[in-house]
C-alpha atoms as a PDB file:
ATOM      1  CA  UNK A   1      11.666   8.643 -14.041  1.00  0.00           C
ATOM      2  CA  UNK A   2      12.328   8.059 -10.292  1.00  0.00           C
ATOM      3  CA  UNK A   3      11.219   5.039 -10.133  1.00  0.00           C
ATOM      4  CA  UNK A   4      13.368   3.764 -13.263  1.00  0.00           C
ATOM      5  CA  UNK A   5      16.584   5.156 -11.661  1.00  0.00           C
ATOM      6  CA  UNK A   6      15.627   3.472  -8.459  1.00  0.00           C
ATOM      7  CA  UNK A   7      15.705   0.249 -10.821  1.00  0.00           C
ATOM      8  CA  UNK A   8      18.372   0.489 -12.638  1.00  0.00           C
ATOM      9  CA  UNK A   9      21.137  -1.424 -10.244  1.00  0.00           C
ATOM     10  CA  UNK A  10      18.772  -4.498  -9.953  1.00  0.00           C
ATOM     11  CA  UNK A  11      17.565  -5.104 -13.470  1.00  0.00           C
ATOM     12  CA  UNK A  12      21.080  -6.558 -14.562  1.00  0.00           C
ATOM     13  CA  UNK A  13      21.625  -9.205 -11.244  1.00  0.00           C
ATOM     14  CA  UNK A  14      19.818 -11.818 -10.200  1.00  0.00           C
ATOM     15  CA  UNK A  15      19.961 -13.904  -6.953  1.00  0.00           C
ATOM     16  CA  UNK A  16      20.506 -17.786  -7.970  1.00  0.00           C
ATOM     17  CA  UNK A  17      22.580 -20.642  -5.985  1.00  0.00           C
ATOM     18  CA  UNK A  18      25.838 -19.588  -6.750  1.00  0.00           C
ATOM     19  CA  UNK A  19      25.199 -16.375  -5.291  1.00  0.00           C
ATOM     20  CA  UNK A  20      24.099 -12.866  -6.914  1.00  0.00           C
ATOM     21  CA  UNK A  21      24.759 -13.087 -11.099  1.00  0.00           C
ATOM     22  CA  UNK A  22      25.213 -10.142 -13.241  1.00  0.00           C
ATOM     23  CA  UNK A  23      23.902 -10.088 -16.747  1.00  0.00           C
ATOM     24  CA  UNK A  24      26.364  -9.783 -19.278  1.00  0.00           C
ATOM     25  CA  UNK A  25      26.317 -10.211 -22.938  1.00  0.00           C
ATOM     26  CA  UNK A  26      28.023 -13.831 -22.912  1.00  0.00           C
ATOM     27  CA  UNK A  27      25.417 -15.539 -20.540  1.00  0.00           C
ATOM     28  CA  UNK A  28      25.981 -14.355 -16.552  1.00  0.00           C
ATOM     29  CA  UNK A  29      28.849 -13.749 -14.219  1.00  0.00           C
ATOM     30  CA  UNK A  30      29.347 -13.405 -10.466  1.00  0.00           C
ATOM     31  CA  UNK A  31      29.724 -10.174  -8.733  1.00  0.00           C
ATOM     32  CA  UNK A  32      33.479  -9.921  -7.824  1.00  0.00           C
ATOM     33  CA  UNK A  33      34.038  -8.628  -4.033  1.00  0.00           C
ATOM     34  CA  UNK A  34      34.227  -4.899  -4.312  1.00  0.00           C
ATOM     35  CA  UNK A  35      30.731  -5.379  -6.560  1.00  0.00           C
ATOM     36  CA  UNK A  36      28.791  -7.111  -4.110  1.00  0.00           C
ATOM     37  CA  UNK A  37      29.555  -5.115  -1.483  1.00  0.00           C
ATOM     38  CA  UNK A  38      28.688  -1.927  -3.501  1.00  0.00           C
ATOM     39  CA  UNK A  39      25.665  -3.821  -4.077  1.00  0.00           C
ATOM     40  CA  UNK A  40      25.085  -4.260  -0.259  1.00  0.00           C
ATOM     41  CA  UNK A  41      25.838  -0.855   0.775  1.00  0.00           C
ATOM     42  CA  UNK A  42      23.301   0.355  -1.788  1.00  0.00           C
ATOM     43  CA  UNK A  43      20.350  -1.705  -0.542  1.00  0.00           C
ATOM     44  CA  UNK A  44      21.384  -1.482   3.091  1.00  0.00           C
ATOM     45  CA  UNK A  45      21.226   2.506   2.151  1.00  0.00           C
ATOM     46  CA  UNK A  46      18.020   1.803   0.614  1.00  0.00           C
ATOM     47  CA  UNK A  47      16.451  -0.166   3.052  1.00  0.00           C
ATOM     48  CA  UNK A  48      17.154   2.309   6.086  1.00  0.00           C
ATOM     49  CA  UNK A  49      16.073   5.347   4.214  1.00  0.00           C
ATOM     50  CA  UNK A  50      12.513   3.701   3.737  1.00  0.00           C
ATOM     51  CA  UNK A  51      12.136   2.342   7.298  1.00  0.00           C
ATOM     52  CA  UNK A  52      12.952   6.190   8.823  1.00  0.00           C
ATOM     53  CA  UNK A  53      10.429   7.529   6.309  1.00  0.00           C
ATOM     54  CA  UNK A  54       8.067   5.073   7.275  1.00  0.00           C
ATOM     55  CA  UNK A  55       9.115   5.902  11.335  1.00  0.00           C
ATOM     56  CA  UNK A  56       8.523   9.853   9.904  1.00  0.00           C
ATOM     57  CA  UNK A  57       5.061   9.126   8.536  1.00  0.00           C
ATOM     58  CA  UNK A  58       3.814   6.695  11.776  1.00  0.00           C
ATOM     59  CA  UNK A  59       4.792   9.596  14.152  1.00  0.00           C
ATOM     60  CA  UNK A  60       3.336  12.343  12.263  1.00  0.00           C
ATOM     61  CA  UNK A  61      -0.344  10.298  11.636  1.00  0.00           C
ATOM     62  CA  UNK A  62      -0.176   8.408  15.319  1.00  0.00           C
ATOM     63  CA  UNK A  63      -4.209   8.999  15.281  1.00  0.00           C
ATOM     64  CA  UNK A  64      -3.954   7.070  11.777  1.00  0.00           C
ATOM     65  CA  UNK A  65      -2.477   4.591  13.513  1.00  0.00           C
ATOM     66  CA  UNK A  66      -3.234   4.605  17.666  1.00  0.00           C
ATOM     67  CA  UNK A  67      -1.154   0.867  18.193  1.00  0.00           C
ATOM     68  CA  UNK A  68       1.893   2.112  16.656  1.00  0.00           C
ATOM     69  CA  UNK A  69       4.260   2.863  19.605  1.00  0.00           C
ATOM     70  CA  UNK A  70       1.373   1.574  22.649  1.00  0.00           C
ATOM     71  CA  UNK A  71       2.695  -1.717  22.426  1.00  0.00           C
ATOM     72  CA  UNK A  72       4.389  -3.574  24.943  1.00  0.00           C
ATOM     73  CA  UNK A  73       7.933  -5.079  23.429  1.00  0.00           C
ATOM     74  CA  UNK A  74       7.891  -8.342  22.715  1.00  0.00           C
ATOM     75  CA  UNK A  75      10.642 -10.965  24.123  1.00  0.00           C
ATOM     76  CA  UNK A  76      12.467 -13.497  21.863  1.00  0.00           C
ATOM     77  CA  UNK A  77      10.637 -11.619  18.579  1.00  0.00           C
ATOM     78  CA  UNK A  78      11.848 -13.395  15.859  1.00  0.00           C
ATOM     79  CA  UNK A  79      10.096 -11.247  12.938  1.00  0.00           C
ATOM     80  CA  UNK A  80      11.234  -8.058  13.512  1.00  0.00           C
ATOM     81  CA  UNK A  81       8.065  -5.785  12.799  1.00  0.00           C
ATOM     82  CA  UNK A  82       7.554  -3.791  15.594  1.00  0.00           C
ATOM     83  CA  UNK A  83      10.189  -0.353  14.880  1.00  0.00           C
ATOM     84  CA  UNK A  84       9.547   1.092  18.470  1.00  0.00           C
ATOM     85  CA  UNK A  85       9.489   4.201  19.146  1.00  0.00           C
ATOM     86  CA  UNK A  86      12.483   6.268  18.401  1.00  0.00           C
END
């Protein structure tokens, strides 16, 4: 069930050329402004409640995981794994 819900507001868009497309019953549409940034909000809230329960877990199991937070910070890092402590 949770996992449906957590579907739900992606099944009906896609992400083509002309930018994200909702499904409609006539073919596709784009999002209008005050959709897509609904749409953005939503994943952006998404996005950061995973990475702080991933932040959570890593800090509660550091002997799971004895390099997460021994590090040293990389310069010029371009891919944006390493969260850092907190």
């Amino acid at each position: 069930m949770v996992t449906t819900l957590e579907a739900l507001p992606f099944l009906d868009k896609k992400i083509k050329n002309s930018g994200i497309v909702q499904s409609a019953a006539d073919g596709s549409r784009n999002l209008d402004q005050a959709q897509y940034d609904d749409f953005e909000q939503h994943v952006r809230d998404r996005a950061f409640f995973y990475r702080d329960r991933l932040v959570t877990y890593l800090n509660a199991n550091k002997a799971l995981f004895p390099s997460y937070g021994n590090c040293e910070p990389v310069k010029n890092n371009s891919i944006g794994i390493y969260l850092g402590p907190r």
